[in-house]
C-alpha atoms as a PDB file:
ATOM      1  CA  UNK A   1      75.219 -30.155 -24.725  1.00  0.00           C
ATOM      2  CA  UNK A   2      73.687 -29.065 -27.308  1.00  0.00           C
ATOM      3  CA  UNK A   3      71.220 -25.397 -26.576  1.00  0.00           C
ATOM      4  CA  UNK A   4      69.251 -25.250 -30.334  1.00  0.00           C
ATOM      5  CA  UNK A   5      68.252 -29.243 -29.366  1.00  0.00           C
ATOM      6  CA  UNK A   6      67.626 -28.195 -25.695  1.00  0.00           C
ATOM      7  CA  UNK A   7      65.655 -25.229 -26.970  1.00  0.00           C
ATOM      8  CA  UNK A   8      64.025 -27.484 -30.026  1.00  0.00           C
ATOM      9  CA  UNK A   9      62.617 -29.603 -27.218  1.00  0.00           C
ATOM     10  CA  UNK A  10      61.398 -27.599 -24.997  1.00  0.00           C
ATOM     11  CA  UNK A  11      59.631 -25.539 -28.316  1.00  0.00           C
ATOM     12  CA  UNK A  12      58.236 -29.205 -29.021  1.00  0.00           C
ATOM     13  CA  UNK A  13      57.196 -29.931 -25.765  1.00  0.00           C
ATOM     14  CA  UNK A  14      55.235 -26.221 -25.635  1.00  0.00           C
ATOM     15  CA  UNK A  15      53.739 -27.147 -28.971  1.00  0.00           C
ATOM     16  CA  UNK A  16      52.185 -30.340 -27.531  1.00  0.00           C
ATOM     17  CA  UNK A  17      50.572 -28.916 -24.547  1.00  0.00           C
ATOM     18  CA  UNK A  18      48.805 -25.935 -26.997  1.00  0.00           C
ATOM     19  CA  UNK A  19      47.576 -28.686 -29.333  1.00  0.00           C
ATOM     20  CA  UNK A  20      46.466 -30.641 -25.865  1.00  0.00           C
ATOM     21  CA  UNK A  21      44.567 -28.008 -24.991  1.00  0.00           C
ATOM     22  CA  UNK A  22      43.344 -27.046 -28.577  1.00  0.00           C
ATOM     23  CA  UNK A  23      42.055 -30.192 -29.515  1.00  0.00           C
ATOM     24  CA  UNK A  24      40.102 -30.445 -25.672  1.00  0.00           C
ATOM     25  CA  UNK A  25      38.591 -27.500 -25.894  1.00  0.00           C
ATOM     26  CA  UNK A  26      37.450 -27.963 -29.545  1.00  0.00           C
ATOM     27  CA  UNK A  27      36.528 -31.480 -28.708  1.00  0.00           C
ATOM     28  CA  UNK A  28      33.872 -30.044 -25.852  1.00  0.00           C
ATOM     29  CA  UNK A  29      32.825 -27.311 -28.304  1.00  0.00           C
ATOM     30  CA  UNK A  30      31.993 -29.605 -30.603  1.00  0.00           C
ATOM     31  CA  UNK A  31      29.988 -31.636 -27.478  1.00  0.00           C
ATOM     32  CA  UNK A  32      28.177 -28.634 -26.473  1.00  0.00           C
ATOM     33  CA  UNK A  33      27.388 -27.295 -30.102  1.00  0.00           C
ATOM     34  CA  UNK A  34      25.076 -30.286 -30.494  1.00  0.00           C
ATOM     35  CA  UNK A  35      23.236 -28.884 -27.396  1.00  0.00           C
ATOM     36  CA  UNK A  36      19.500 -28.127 -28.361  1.00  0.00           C
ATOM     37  CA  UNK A  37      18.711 -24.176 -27.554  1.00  0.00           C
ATOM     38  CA  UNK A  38      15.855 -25.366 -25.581  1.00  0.00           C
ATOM     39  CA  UNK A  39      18.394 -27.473 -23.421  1.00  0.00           C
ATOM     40  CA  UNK A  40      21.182 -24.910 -23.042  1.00  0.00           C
ATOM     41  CA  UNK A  41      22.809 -24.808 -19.564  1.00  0.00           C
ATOM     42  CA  UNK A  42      24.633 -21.675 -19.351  1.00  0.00           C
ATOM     43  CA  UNK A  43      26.488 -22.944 -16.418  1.00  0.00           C
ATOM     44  CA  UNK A  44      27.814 -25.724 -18.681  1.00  0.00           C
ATOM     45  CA  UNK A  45      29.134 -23.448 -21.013  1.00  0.00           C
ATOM     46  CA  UNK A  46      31.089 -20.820 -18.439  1.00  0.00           C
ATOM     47  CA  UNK A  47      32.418 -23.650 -16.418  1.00  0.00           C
ATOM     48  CA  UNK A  48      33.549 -25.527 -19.080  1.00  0.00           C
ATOM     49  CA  UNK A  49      35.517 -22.678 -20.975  1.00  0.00           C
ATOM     50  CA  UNK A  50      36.748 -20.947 -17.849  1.00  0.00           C
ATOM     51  CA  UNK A  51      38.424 -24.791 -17.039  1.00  0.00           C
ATOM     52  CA  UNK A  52      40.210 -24.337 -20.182  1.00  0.00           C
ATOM     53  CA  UNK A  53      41.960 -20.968 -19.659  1.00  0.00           C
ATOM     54  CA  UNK A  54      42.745 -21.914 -16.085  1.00  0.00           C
ATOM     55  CA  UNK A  55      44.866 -24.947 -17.525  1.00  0.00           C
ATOM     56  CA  UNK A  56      46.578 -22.237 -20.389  1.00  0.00           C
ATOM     57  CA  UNK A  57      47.359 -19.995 -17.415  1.00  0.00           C
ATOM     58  CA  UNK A  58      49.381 -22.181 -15.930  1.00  0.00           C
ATOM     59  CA  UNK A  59      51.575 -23.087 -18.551  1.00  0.00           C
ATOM     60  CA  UNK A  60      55.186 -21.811 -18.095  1.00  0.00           C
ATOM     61  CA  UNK A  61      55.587 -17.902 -19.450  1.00  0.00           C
ATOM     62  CA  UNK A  62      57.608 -19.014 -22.097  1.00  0.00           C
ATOM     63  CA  UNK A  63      54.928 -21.048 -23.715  1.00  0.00           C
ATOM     64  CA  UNK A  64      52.685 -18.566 -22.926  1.00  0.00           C
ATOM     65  CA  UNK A  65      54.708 -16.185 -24.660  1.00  0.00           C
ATOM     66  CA  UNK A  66      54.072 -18.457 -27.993  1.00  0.00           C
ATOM     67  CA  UNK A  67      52.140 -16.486 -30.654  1.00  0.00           C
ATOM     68  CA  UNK A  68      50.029 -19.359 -31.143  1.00  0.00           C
ATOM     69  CA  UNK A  69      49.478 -19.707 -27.407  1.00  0.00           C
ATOM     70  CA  UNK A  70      48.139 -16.071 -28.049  1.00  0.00           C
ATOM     71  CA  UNK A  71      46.173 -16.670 -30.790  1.00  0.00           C
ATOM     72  CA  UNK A  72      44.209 -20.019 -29.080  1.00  0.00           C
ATOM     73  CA  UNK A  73      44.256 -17.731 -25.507  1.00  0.00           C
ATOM     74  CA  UNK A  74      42.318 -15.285 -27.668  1.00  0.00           C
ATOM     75  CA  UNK A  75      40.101 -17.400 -29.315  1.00  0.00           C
ATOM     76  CA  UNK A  76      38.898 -18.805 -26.027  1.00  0.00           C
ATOM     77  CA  UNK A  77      38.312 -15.597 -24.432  1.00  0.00           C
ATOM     78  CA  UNK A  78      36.132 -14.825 -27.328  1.00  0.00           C
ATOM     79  CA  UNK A  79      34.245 -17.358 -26.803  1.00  0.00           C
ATOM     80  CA  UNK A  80      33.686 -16.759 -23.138  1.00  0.00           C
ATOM     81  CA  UNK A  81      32.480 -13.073 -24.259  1.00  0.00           C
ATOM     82  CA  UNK A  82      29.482 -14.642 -26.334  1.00  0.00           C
ATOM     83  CA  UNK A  83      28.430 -16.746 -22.405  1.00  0.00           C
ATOM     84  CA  UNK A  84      26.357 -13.952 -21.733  1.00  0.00           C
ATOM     85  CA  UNK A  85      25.210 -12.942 -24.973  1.00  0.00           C
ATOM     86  CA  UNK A  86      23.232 -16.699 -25.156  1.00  0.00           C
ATOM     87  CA  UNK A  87      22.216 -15.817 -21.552  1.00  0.00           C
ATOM     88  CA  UNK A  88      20.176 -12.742 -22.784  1.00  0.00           C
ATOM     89  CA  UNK A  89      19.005 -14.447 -26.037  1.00  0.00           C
ATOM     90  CA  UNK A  90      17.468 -16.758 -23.994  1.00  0.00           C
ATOM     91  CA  UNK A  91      15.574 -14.223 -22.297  1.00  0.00           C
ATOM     92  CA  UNK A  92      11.675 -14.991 -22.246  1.00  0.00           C
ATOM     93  CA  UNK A  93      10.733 -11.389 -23.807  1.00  0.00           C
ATOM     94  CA  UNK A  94      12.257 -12.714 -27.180  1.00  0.00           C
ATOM     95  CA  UNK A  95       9.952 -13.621 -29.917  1.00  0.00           C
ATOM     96  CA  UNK A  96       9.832 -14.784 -33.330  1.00  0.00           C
ATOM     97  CA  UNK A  97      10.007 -10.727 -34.391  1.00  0.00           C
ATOM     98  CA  UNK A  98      13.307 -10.449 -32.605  1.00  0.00           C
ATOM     99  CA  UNK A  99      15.022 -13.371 -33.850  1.00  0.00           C
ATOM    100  CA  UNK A 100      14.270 -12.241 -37.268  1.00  0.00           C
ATOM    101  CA  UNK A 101      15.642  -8.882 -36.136  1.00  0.00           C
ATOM    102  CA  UNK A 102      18.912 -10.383 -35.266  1.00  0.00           C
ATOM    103  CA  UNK A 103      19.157 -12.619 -38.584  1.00  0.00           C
ATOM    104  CA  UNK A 104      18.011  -8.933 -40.211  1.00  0.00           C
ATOM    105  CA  UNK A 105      21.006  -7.048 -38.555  1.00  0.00           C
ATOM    106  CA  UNK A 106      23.903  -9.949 -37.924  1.00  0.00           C
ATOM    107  CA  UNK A 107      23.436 -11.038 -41.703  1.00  0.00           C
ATOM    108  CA  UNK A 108      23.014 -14.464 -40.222  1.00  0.00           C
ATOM    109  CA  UNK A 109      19.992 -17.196 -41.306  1.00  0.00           C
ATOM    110  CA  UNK A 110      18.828 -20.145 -38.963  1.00  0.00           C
ATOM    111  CA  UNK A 111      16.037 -21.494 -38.525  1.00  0.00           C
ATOM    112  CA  UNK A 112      14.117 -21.056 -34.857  1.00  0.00           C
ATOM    113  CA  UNK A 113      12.826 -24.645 -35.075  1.00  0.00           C
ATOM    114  CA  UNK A 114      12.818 -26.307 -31.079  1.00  0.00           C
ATOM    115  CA  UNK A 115      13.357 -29.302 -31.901  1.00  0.00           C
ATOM    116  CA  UNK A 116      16.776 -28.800 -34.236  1.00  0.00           C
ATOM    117  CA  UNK A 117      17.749 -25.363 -33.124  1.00  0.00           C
ATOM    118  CA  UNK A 118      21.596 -26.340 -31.761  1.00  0.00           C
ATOM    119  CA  UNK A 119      24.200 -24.232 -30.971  1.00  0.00           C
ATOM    120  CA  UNK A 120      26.111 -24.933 -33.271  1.00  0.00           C
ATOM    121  CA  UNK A 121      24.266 -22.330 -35.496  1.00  0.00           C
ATOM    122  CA  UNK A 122      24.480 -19.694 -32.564  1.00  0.00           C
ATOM    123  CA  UNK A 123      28.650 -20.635 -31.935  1.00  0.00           C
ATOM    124  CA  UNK A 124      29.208 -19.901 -35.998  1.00  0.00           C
ATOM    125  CA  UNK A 125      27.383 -16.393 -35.803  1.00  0.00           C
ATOM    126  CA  UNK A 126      30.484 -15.292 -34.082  1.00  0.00           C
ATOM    127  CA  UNK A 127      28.011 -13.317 -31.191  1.00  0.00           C
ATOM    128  CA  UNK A 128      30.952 -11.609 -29.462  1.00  0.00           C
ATOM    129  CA  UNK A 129      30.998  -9.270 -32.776  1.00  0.00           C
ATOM    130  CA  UNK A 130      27.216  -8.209 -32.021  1.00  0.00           C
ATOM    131  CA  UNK A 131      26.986  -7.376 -28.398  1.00  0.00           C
ATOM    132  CA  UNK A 132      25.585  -3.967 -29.315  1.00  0.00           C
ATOM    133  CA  UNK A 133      22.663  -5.352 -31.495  1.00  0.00           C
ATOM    134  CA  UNK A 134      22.086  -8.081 -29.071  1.00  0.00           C
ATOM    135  CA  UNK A 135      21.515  -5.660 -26.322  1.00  0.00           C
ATOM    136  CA  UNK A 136      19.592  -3.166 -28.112  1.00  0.00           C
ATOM    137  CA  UNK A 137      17.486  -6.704 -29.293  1.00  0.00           C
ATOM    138  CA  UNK A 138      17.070  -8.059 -25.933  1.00  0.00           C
ATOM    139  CA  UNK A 139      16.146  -4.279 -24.482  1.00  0.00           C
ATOM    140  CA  UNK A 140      13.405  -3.905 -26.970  1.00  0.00           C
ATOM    141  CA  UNK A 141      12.131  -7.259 -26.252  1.00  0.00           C
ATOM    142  CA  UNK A 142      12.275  -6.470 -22.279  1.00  0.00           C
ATOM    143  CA  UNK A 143      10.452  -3.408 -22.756  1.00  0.00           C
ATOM    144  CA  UNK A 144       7.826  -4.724 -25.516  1.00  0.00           C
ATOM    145  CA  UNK A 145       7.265  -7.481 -22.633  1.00  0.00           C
ATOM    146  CA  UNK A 146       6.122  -5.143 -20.283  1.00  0.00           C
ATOM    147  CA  UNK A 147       3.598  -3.320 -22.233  1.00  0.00           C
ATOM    148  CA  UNK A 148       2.550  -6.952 -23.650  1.00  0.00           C
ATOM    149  CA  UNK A 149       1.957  -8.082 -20.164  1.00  0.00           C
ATOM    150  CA  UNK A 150       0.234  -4.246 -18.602  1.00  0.00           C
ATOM    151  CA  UNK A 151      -1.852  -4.621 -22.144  1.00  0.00           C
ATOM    152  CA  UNK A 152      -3.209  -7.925 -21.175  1.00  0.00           C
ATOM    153  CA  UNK A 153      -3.687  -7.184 -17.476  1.00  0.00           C
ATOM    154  CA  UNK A 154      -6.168  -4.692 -18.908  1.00  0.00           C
ATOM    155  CA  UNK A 155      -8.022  -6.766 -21.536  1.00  0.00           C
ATOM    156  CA  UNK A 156      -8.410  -9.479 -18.689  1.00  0.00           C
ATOM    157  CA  UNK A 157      -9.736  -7.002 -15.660  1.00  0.00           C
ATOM    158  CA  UNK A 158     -12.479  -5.530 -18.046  1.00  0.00           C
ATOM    159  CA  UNK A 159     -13.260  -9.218 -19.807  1.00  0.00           C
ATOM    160  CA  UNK A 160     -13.650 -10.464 -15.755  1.00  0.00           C
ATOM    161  CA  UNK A 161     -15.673  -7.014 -14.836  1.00  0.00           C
ATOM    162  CA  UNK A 162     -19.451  -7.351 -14.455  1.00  0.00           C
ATOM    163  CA  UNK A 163     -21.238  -3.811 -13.294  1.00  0.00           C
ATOM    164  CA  UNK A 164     -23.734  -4.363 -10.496  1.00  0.00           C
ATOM    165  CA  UNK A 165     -27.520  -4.142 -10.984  1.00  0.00           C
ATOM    166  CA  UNK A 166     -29.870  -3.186  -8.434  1.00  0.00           C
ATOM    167  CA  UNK A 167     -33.667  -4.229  -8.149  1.00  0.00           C
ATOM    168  CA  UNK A 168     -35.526  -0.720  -7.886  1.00  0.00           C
ATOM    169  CA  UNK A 169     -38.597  -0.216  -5.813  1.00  0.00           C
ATOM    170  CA  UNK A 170     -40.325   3.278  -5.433  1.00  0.00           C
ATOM    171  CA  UNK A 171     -43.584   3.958  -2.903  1.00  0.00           C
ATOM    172  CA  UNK A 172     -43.694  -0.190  -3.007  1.00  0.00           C
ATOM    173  CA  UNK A 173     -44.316  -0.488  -6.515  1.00  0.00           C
ATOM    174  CA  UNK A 174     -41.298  -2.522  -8.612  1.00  0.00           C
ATOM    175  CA  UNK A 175     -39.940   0.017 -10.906  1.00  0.00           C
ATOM    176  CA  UNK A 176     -37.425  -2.766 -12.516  1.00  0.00           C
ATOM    177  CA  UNK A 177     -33.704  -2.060 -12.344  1.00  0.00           C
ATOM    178  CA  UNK A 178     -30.688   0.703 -11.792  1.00  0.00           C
ATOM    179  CA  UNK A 179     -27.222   0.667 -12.067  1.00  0.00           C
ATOM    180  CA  UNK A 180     -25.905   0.074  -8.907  1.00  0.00           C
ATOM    181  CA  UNK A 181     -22.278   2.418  -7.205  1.00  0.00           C
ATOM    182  CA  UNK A 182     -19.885   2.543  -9.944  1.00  0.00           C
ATOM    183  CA  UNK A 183     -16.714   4.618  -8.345  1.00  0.00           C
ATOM    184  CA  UNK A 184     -14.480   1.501  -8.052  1.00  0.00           C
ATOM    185  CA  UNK A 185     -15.167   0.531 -12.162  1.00  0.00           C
ATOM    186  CA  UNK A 186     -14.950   4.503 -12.690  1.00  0.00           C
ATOM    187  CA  UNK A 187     -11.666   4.492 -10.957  1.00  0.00           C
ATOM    188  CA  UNK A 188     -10.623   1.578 -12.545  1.00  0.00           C
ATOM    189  CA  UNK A 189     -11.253   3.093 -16.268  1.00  0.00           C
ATOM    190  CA  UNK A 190      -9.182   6.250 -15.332  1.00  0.00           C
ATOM    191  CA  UNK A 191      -6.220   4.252 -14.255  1.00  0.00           C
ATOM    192  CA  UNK A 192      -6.361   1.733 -17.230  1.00  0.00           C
ATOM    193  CA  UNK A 193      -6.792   4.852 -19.362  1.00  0.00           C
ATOM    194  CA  UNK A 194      -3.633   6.478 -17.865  1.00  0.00           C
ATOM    195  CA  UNK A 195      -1.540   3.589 -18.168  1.00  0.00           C
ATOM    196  CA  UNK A 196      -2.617   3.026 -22.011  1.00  0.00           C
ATOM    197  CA  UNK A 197      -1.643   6.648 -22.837  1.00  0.00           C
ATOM    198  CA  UNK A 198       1.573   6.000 -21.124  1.00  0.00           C
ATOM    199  CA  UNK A 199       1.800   2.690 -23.124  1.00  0.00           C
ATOM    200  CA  UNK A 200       0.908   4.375 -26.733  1.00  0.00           C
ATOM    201  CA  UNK A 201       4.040   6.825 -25.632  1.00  0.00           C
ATOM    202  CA  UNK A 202       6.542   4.380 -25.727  1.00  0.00           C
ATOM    203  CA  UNK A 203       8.991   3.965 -28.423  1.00  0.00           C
ATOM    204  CA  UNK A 204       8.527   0.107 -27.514  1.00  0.00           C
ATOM    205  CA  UNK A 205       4.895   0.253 -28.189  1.00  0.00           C
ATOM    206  CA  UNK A 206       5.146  -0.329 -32.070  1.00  0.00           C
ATOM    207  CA  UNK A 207       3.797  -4.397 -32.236  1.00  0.00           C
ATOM    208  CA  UNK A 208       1.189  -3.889 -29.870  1.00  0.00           C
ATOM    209  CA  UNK A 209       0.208  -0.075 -31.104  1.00  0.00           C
ATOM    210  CA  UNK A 210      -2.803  -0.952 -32.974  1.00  0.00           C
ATOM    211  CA  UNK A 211      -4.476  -2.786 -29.511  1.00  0.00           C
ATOM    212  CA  UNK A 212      -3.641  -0.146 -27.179  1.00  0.00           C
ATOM    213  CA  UNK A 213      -5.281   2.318 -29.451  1.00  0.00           C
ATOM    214  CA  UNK A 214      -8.692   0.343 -29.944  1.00  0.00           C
ATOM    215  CA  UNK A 215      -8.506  -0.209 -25.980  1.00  0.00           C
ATOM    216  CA  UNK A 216      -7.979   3.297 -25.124  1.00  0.00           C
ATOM    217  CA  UNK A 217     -11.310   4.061 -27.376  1.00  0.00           C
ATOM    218  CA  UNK A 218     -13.316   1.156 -26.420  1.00  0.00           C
ATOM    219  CA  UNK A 219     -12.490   2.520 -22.206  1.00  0.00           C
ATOM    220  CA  UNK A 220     -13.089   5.914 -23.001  1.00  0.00           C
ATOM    221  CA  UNK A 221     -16.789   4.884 -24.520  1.00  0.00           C
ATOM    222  CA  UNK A 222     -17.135   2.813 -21.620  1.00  0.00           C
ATOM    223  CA  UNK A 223     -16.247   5.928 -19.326  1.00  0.00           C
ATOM    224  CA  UNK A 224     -18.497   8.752 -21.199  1.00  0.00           C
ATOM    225  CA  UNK A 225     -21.187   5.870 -21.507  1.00  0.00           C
ATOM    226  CA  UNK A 226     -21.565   5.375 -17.900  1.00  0.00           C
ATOM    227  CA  UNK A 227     -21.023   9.206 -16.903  1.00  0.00           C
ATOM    228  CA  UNK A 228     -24.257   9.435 -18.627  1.00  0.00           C
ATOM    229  CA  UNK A 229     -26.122   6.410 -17.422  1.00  0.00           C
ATOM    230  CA  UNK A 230     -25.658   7.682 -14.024  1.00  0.00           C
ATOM    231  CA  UNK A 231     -26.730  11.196 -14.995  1.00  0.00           C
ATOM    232  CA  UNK A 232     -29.737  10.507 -16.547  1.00  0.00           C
ATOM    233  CA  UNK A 233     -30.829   7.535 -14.223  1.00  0.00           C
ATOM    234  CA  UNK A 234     -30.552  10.382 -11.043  1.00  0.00           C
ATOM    235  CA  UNK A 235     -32.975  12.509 -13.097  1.00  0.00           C
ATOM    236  CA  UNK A 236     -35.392   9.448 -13.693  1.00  0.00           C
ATOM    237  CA  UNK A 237     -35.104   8.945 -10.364  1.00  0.00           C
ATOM    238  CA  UNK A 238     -35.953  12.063  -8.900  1.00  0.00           C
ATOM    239  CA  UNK A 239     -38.655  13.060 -11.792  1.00  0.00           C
ATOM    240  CA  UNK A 240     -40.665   9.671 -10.629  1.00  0.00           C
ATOM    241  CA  UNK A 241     -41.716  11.870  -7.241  1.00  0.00           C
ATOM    242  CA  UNK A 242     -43.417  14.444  -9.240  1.00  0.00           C
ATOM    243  CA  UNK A 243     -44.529  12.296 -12.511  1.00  0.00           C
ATOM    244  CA  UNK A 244     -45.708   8.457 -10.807  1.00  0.00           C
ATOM    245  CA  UNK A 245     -47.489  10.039  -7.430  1.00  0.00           C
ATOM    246  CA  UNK A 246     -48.047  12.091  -4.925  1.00  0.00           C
ATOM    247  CA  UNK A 247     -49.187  15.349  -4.227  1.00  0.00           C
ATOM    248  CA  UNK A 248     -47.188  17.427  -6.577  1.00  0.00           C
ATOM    249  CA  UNK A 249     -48.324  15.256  -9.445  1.00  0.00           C
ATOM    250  CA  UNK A 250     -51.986  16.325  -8.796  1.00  0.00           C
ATOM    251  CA  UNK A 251     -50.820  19.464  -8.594  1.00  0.00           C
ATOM    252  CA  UNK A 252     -50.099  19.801 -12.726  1.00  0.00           C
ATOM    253  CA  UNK A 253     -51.416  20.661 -15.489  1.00  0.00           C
ATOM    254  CA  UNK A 254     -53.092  18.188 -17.662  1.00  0.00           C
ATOM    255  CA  UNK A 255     -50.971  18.062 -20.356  1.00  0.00           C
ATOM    256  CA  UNK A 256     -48.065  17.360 -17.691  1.00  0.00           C
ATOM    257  CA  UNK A 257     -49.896  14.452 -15.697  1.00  0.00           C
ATOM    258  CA  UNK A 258     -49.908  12.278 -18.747  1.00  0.00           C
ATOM    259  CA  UNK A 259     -46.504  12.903 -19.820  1.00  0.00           C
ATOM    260  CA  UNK A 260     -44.930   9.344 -19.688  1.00  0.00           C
ATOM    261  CA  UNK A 261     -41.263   9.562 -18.605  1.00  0.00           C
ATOM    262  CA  UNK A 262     -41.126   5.544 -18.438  1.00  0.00           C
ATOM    263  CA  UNK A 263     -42.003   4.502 -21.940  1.00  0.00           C
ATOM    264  CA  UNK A 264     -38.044   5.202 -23.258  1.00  0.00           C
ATOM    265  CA  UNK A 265     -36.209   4.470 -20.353  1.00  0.00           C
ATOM    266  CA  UNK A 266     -37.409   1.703 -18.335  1.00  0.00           C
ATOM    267  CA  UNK A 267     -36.688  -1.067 -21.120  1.00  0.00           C
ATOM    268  CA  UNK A 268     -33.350   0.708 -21.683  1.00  0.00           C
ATOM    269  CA  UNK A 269     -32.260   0.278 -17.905  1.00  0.00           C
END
């Protein structure tokens, strides 16, 4: 017998079943780097890699034991770290301001285009080196998502809202028309108002700061507008007992009867 042949051999034979694996697993990266972002199946890319290290695990300890058994265990496992990273880029709060973020703060240029966006350009940013950018990105974006979405709850319930209008009728005469009961839209304007402040108070607020602002001052208008309305319509509406009819008008002075307290406010309501 010979043991540096016997040993030789079973080196060669170690060698063979790294470079199997090696060349499989780089032949299905190469498969899935063609992958269009818009088609990426995440469960594609974890099954497929964790196949891979199952087959290097069973290899017998001493090839295991290989430094370059090591090196292509580690590369793998590297790649298996950036799995979730695509998972959270692919999170619906990202926009085109985030992506740029990321080229901004990985150093790295593609371009977002759907129809040639592959992954190829994601696998050579390396993304296991960024997972702290890539979670601070996809955190922001979260966030910014939810005061995008409370922001345009708002805009819509107050585009949709239509006050109520009343025909008014006093001692059988038409006196024209009054706001009608406006505690559910008053209600409505203090809680949109709340939640706006809250909004503007976020650190996340920055891309939509500008629209919270103008809607916080177009509400509270709305809010001191109506406060008024219903002020000074209750005093119209009273003052038409003693000023239209009755005994109490007949009851003033001259200069009083003719005082006219419809002329202003009638074609205003």
């Amino acid at each position: 017998m010979y043991p540096d042949m016997v040993s030789l051999e079973s080196d060669i034979h170690g060698y063979d079943l790294i470079y199997t694996l090696y060349q499989d697993q780089k032949k299905a990266q190469e498969d899935w780097s063609q992958t269009l972002w818009a088609n990426l199946n995440i469960g594609v890319l974890s099954e497929g890699i964790e196949s891979f290290l199952k087959r290097l695990r069973k290899f017998p300890k001493k090839i295991r034991a290989m430094g370059i058994c090591n090196i292509l265990e580690g590369k793998m496992k590297e790649f298996k770290d950036s799995i979730p990273l695509f998972q959270d880029l692919k999170n619906e709060a990202l926009r085109e301001r985030h992506w740029k973020k990321l080229m901004e703060q990985t150093g790295k240029n593609f371009e977002m285009n759907p129809d040639t966006f592959t992954l190829d350009q994601l696998f050579a940013m390396e993304l296991h080196n960024f997972k702290n950018v890539i979670a601070d990105i996809t955190t922001s974006a979260v966030k910014e998502l939810s005061i995008e979405s409370g922001l345009k709850e708002i805009i819509d319930v107050w585009n949709g809202t239509k006050f109520q209008v009343l025909k008014y009728t006093k001692a059988g005469q038409d006196r024209g028309y009054v706001l009608g009961p406006v505690d559910e839209i008053m209600q409505a304007l203090d809680d949109n108002a709340m939640n706006l402040q809250s909004m503007s108070a976020s650190r996340f607020v920055g891309p939509f700061l500008d629209n919270v602002q103008s809607w916080e001052k177009r509400l509270s208008h709305i809010s001191e507008v109506v406060e008024v309305w219903i002020v000074v319509q209750r005093k119209w509406m009273y003052l038409e007992g003693i000023f239209i009819g009755g005994d109490i008008r007949h009851q003033l002075p001259k200069k009083e009867k003719s005082t006219d307290c419809d002329s202003a406010l009638i074609p205003l309501l």
